[in-house]
C-alpha atoms as a PDB file:
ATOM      1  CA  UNK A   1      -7.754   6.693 -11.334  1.00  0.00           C
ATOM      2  CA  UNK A   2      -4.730   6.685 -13.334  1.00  0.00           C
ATOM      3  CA  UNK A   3      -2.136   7.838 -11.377  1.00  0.00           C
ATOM      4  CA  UNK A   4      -2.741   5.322  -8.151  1.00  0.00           C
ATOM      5  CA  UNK A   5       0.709   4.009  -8.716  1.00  0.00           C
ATOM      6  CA  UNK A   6       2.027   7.388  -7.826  1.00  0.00           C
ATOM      7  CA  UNK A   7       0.148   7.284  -3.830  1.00  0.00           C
ATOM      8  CA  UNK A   8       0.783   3.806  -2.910  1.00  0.00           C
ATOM      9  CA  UNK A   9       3.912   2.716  -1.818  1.00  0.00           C
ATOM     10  CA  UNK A  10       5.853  -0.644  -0.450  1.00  0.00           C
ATOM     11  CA  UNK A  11       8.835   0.021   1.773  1.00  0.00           C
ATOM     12  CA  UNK A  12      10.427  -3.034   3.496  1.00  0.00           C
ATOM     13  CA  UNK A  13      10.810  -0.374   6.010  1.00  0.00           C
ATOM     14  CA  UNK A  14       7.637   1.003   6.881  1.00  0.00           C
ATOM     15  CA  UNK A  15       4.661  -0.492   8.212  1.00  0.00           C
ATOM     16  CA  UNK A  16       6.597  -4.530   7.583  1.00  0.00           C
ATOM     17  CA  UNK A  17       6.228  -3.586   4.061  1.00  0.00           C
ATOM     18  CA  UNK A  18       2.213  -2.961   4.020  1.00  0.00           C
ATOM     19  CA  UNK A  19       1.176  -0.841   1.146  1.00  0.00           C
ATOM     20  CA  UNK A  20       0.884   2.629   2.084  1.00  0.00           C
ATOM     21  CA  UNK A  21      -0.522   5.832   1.145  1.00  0.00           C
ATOM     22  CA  UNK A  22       2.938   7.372  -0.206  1.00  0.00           C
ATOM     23  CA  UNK A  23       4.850   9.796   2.467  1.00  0.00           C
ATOM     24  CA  UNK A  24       2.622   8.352   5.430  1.00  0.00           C
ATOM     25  CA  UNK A  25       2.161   5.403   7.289  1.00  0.00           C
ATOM     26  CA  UNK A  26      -1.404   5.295   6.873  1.00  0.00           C
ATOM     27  CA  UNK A  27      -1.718   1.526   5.366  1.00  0.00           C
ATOM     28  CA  UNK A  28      -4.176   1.171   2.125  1.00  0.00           C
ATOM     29  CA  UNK A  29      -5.533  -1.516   4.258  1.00  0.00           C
ATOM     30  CA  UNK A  30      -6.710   1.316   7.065  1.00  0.00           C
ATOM     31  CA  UNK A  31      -8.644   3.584   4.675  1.00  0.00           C
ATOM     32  CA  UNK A  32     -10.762   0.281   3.006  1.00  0.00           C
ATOM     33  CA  UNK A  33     -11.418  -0.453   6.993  1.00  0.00           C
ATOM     34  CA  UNK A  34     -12.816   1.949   7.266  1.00  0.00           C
ATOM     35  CA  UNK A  35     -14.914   2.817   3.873  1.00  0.00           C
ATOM     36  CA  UNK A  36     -16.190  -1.263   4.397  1.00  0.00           C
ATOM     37  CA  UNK A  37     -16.864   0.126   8.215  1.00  0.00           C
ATOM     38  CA  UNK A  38     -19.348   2.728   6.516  1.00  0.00           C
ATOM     39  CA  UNK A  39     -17.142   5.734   7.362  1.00  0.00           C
ATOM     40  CA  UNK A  40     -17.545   8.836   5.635  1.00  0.00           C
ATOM     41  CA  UNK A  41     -14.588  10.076   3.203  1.00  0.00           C
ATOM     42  CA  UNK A  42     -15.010  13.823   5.545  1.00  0.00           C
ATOM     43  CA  UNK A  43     -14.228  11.859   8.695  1.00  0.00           C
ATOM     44  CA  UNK A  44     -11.655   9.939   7.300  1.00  0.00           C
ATOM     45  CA  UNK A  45      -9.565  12.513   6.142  1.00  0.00           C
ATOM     46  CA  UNK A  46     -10.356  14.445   9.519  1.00  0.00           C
ATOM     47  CA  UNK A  47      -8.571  11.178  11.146  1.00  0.00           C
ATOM     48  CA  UNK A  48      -6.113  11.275   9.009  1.00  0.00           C
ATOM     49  CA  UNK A  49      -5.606  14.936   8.155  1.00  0.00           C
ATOM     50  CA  UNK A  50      -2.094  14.246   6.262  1.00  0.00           C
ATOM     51  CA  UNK A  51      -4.636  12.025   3.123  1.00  0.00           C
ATOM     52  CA  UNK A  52      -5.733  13.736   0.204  1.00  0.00           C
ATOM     53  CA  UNK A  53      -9.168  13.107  -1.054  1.00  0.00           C
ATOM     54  CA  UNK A  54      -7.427  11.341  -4.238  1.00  0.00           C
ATOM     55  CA  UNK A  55      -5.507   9.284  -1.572  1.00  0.00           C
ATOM     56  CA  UNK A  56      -8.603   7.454  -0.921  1.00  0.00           C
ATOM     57  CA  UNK A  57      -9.292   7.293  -4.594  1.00  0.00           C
ATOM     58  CA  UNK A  58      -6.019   5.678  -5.100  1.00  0.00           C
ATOM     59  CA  UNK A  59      -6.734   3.002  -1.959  1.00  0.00           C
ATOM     60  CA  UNK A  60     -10.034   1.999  -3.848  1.00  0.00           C
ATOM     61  CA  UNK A  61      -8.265   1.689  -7.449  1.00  0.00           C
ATOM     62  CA  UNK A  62      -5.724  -0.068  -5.677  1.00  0.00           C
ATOM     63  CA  UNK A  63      -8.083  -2.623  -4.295  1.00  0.00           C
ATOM     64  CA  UNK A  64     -10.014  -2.948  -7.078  1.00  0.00           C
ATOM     65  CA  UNK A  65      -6.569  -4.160  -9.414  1.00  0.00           C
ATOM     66  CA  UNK A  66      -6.044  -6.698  -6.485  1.00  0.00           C
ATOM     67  CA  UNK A  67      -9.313  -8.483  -6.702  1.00  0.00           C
ATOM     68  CA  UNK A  68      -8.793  -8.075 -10.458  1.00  0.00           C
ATOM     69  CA  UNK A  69      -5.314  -9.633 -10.501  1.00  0.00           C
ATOM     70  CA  UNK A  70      -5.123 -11.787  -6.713  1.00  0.00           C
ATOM     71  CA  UNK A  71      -6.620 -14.859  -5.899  1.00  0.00           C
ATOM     72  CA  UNK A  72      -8.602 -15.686  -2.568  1.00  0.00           C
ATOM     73  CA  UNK A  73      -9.875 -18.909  -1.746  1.00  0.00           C
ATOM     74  CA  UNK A  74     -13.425 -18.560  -1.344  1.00  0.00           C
ATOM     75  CA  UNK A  75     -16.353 -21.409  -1.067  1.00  0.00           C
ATOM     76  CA  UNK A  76     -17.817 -22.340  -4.222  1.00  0.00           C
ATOM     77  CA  UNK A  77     -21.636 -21.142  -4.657  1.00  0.00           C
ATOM     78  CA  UNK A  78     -22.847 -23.982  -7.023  1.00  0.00           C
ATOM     79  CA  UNK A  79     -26.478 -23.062  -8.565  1.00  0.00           C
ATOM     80  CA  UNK A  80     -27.881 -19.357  -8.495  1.00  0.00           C
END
């Protein structure tokens, strides 16, 4: 998804600065919860009726360029 940058906001403001779906307060990090809880896209955007389908898109782009870009201290798996 291209246009990602254009759904996700920061606003000191809003949600302590959280990234957010842009014109909500839905958090980025509260549609991942719930895709990693297994939810279904339909009953998120049921919850949530003010999301877009391509607002979900955009939370999962927007993930995906943070594990890309951040770093995490994880253990070290050392073999295969």
């Amino acid at each position: 998804m291209e246009d990602w940058r254009e759904r996700i906001s920061v606003n000191p403001g809003i949600c302590h600065g959280k990234a957010c779906i842009r014109g909500t307060r839905i958090m980025v990090s509260v549609v991942l919860d719930n895709l990693a809880a297994g939810t279904d896209r339909a009953s998120i955007l049921a919850s949530y009726p003010s999301l877009q389908p391509a607002d979900i898109d955009a939370a999962l782009t927007y993930a995906a360029e943070l594990a890309r870009e951040g770093v995490m201290n994880l253990p070290v798996e050392i073999g295969t």
